[in-house]
Structure formats: C-alpha cells, structure tokens
C-alpha atoms as a PDB file:
ATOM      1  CA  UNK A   1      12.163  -7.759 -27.341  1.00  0.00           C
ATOM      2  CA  UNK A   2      12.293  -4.143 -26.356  1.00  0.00           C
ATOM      3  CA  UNK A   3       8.770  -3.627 -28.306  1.00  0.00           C
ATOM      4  CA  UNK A   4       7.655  -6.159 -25.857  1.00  0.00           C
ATOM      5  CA  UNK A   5       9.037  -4.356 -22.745  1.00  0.00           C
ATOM      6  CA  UNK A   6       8.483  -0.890 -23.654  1.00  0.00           C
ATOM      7  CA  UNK A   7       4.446  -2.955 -24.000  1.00  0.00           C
ATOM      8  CA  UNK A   8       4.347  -4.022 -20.635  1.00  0.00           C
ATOM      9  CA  UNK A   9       5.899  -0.855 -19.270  1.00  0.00           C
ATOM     10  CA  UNK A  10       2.771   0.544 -20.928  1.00  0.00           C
ATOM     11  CA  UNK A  11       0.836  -2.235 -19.328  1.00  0.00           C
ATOM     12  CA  UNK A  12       2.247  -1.634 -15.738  1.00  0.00           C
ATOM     13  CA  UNK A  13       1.674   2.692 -16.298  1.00  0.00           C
ATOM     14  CA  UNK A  14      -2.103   2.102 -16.971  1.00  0.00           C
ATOM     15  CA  UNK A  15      -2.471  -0.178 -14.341  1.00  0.00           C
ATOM     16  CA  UNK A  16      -1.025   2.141 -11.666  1.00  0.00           C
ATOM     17  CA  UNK A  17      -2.788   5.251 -12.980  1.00  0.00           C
ATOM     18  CA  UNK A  18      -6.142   2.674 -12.230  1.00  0.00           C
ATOM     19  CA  UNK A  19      -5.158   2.018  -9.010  1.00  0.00           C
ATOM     20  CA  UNK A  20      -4.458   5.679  -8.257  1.00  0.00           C
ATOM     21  CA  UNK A  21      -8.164   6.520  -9.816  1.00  0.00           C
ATOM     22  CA  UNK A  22      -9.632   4.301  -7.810  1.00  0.00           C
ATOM     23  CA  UNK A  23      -7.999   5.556  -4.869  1.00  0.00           C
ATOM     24  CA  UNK A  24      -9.669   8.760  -5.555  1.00  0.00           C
ATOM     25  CA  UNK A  25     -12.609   7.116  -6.103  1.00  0.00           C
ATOM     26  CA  UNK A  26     -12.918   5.838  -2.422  1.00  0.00           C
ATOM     27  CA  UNK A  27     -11.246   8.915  -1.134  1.00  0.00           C
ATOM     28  CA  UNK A  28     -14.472  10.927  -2.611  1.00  0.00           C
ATOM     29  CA  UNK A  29     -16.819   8.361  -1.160  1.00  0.00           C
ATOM     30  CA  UNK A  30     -15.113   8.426   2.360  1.00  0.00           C
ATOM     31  CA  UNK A  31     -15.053  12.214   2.319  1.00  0.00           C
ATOM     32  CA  UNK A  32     -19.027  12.034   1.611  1.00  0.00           C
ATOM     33  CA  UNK A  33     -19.615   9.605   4.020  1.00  0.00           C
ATOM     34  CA  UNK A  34     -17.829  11.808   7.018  1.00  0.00           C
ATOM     35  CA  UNK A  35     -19.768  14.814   5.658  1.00  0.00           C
ATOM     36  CA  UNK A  36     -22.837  13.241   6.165  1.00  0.00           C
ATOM     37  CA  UNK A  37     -21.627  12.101   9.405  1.00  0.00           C
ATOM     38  CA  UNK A  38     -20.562  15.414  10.665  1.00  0.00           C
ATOM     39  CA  UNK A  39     -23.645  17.357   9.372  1.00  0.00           C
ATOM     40  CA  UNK A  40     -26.131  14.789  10.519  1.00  0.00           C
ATOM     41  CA  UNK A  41     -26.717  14.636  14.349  1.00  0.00           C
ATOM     42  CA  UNK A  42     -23.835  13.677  16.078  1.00  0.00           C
ATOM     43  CA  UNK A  43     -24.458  10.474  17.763  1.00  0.00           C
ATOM     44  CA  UNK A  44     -23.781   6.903  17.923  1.00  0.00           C
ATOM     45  CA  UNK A  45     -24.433   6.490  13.895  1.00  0.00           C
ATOM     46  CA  UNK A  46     -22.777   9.257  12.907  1.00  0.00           C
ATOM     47  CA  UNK A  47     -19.835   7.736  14.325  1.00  0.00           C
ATOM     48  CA  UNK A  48     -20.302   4.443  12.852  1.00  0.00           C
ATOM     49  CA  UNK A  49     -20.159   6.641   9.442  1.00  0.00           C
ATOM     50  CA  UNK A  50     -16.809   8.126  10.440  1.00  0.00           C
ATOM     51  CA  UNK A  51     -15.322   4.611  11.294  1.00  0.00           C
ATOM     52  CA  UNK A  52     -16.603   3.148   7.671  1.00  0.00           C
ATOM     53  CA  UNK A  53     -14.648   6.465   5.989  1.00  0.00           C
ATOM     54  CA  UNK A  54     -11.400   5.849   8.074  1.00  0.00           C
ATOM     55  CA  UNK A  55     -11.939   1.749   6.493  1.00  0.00           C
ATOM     56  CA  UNK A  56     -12.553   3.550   3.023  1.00  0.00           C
ATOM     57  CA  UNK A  57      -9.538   5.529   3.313  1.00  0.00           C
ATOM     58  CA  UNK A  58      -7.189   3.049   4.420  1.00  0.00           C
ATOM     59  CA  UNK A  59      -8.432   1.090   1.570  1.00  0.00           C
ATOM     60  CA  UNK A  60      -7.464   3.918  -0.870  1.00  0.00           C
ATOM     61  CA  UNK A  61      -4.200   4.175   1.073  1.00  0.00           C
ATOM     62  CA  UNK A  62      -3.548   0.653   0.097  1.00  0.00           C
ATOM     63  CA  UNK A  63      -4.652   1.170  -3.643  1.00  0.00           C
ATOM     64  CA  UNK A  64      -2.563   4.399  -4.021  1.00  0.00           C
ATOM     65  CA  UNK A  65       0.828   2.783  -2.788  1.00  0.00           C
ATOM     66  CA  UNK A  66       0.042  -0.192  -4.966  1.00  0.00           C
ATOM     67  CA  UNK A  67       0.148   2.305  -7.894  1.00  0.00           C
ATOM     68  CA  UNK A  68       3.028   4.155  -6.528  1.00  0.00           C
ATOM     69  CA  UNK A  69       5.364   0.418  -5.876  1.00  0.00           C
ATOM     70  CA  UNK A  70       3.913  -0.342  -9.439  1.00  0.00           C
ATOM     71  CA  UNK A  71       4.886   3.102 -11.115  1.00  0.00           C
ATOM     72  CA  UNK A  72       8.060   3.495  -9.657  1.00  0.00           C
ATOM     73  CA  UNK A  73       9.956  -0.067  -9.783  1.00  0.00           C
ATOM     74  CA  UNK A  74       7.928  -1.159 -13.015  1.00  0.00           C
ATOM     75  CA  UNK A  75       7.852   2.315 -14.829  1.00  0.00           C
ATOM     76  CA  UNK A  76      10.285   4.346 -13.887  1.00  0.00           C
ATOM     77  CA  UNK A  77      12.685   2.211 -13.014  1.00  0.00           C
ATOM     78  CA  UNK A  78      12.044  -0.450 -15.133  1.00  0.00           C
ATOM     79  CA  UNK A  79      13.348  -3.101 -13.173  1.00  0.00           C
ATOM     80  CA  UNK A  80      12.957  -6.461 -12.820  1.00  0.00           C
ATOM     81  CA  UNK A  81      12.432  -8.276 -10.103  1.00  0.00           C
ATOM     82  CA  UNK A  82      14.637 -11.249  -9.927  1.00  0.00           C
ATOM     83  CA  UNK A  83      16.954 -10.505  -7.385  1.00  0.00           C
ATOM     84  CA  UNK A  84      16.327 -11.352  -3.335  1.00  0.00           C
ATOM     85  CA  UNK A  85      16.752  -7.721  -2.791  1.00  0.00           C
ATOM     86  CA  UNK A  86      14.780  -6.267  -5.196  1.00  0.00           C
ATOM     87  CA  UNK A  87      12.058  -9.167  -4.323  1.00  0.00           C
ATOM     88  CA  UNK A  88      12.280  -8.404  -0.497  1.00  0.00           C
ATOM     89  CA  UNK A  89      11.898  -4.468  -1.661  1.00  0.00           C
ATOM     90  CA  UNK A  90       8.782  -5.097  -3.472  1.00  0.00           C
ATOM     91  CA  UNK A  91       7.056  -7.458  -0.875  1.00  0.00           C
ATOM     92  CA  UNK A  92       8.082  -4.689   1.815  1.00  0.00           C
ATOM     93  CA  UNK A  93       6.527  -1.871   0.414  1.00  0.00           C
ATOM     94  CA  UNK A  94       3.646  -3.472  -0.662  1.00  0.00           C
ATOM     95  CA  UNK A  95       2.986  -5.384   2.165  1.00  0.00           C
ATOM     96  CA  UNK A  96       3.788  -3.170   4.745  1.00  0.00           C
ATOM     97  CA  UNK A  97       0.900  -0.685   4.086  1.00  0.00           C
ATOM     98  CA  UNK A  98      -1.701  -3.727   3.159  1.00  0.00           C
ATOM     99  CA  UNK A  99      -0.919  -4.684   7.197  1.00  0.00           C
ATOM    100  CA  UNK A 100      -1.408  -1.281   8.177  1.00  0.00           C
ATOM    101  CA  UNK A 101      -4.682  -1.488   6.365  1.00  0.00           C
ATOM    102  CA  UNK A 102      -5.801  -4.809   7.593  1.00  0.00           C
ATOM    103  CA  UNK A 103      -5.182  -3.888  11.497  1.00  0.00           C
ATOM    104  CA  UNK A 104      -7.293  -0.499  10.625  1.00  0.00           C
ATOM    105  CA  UNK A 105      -9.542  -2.701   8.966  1.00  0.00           C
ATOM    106  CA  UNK A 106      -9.596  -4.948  11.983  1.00  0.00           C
ATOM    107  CA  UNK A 107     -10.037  -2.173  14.391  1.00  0.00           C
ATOM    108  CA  UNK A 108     -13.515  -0.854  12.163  1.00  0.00           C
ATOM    109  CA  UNK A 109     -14.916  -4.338  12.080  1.00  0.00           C
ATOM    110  CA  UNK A 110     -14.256  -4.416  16.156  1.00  0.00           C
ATOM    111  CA  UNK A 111     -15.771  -1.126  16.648  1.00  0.00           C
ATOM    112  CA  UNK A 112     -18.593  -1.782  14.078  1.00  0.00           C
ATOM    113  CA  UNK A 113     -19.259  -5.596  15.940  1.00  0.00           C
ATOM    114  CA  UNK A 114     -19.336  -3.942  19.293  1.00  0.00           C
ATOM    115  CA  UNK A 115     -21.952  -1.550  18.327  1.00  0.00           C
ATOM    116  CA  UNK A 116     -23.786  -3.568  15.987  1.00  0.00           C
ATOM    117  CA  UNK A 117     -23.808  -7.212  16.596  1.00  0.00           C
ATOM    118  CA  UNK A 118     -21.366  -8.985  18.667  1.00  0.00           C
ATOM    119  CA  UNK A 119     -21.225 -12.482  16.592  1.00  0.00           C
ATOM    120  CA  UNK A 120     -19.343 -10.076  13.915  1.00  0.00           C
ATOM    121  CA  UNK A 121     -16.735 -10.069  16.605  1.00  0.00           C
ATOM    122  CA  UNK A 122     -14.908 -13.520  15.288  1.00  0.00           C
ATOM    123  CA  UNK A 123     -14.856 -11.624  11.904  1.00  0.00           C
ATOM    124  CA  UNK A 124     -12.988  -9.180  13.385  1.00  0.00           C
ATOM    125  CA  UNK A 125     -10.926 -11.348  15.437  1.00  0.00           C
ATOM    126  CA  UNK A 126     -10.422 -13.227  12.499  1.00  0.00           C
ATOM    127  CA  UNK A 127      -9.093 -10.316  10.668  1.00  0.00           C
ATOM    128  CA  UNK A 128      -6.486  -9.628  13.154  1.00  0.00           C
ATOM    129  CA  UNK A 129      -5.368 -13.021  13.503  1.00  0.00           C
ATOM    130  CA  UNK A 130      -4.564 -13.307   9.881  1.00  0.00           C
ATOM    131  CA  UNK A 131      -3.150  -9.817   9.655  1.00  0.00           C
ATOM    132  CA  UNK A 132      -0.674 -10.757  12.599  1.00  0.00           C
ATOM    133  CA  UNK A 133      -0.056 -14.066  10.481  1.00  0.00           C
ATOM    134  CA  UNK A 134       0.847 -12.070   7.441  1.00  0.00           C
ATOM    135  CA  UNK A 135       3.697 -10.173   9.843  1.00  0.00           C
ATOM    136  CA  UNK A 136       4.905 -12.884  11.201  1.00  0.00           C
ATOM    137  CA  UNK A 137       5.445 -14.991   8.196  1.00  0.00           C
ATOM    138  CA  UNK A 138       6.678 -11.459   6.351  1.00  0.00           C
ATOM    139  CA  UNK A 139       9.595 -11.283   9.231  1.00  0.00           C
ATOM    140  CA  UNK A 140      10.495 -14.644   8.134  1.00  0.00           C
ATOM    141  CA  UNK A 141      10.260 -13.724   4.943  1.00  0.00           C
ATOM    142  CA  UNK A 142      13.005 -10.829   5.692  1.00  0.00           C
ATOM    143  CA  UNK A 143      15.284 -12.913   7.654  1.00  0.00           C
ATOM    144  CA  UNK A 144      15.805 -15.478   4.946  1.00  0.00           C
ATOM    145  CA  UNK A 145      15.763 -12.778   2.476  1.00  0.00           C
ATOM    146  CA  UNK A 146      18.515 -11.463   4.161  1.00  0.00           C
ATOM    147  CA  UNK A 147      20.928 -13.830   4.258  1.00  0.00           C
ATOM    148  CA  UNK A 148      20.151 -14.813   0.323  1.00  0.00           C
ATOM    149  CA  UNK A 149      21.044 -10.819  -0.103  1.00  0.00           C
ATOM    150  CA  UNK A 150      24.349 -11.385   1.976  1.00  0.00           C
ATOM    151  CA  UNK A 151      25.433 -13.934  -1.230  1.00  0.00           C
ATOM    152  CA  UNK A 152      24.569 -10.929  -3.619  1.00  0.00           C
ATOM    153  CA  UNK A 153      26.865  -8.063  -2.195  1.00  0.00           C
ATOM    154  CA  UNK A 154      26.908  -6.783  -5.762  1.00  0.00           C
ATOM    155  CA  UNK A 155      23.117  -6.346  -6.147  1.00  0.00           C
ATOM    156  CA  UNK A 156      22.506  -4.686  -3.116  1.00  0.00           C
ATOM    157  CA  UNK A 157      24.636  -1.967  -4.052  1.00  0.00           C
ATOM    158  CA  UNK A 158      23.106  -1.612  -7.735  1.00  0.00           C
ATOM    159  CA  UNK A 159      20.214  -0.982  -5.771  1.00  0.00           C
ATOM    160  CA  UNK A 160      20.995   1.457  -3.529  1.00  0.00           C
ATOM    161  CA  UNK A 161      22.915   3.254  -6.187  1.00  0.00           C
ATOM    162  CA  UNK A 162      19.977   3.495  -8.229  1.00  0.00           C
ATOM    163  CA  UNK A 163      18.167   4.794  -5.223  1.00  0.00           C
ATOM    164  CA  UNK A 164      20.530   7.602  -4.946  1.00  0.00           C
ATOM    165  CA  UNK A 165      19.452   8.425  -8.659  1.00  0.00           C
ATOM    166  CA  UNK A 166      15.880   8.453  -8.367  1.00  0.00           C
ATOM    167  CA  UNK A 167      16.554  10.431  -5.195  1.00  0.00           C
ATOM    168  CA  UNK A 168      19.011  12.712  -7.276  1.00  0.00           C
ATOM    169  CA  UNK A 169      16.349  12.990 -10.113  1.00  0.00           C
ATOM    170  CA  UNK A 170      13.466  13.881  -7.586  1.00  0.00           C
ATOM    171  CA  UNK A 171      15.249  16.805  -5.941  1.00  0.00           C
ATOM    172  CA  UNK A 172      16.228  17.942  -9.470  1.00  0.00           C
ATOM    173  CA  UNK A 173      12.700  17.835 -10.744  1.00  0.00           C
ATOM    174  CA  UNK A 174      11.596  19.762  -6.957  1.00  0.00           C
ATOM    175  CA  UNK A 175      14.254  22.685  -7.622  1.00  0.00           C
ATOM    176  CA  UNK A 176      12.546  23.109 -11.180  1.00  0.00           C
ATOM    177  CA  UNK A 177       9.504  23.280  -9.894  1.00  0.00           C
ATOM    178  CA  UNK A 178      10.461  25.601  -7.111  1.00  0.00           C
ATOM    179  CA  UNK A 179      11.764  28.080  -9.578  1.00  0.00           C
END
C-alpha cells in the first residue's frame, strides 16, 4: 500500500510541475503579446493586445496555484482529503483564485465586446453571472462546512498544527538559503 501512495505522490508531483510549465508557457505568450502591443503604435489595438495578456496571465495565475494546492497538500504534505476541513481548505484555495480569474476574465470579454462587437456582450455577462454563482454557492459551501468542522474539534487542530510545521520548515529552509 505505501508503493501505491508513494505512486500517486509521484503522480500528483508531475502533474503540478505540468501545471506550473504551462503557466510559464502562457506567461511567455502574454509577455509577447504586450511587447508587441507596446512596440506597435499605441492605439485602440494595441490595447486590445494588453487586455488579451492580462486574460493570459490570469489564466497562468490560475494554473500555477493549481500546481502549488496540488504540490503542497498532495506532495508535501501528503494528506488526504477526507476531512470537512481539509475539504473546505482545498476548495478555498483552489477556488478562490479560479473566481479571481473568471471576474478578470469577465472584465476582458466586456472590454473586448465593447470594442469589438457588442452581441459578445451576453458572453461576457454570462461569464460574470456564473462567476458570481460560483461565490455564492462557495459561501454556502463554507457555512455548512463550518458547522460539519465544529463536530471535528480534533481535526481542525491537526491542521493547523501541521500548518505551523510547514510554516516552521519554510523559514528554516529561508535562513539556509539566506546564509
């Protein structure tokens, strides 16, 4: 059985570092994008460049704390997530940057519409609607969470204890560095 895990925390690794390459990936192709943008003439399409690198990026945003979530509770930690509060940890920091990424992606497709063609304006209305769906039905999420956590007392505080080591273990591996 530990053959197995020690598999899948190879499984979970490679998937992360893929996540983080193509991160870095779209990070490349948004910082060419703006570079045409900003040595082109600056005008109405050379802004329309710059809004489709800030989408690009916040899509690489998204991909990179998908490998980081991934790499820390599945590698590092090697948890598993069975608990409400190691379920409502997960969902958080996962979905609390796809949001962010959505309403950025919202706001490009609403810029983009308004400059391009205004029918792509329900797309982008769309878009928002469903992103503010996703929040609302993610505070719900927490609420109920948070009374299942109130029944766990115990895992709640394996949690944050083990966040005190991987804090303790970070600033370790800083003052290394530093010296």
């Amino acid at each position: 059985m530990k053959t197995l895990l020690s598999v899948y925390g190879a499984i979970h690794a490679l998937i992360a570092a893929l996540f983080a390459a193509a991160a870095l990936v779209l990070i490349a192709i948004a910082a060419r994008i703006g570079w045409d943008a900003v040595t082109a003439n600056v005008d109405a399409t050379a802004a329309q460049q710059i809004i489709e690198a800030v989408g690009l990026l916040a899509a690489a945003v998204v991909a990179l704390q998908i490998s980081q979530t991934v790499a820390e509770e599945e590698v590092l930690r090697g948890t598993y997530i069975s608990g409400p509060t190691r379920v409502r940890r997960f969902l958080s920091r996962f979905l609390v940057v796809v949001v962010v990424a959505l309403v950025i992606e919202g706001l490009v497709a609403t810029f983009k519409a308004v400059h391009e063609d205004l029918v792509h304006l329900l797309y982008a209305a769309a878009l928002l609607l469903s992103t503010a769906a996703v929040l609302a039905a993610w505070g719900v999420f927490v609420k109920y969470n948070r009374a299942a956590e109130e029944l766990e007392p115990e895992a709640m505080r394996e949690v944050k204890e083990e966040d005190r080591e991987v804090k303790q273990e970070e600033d370790e591996a800083k003052g290394r560095r530093r010296s």
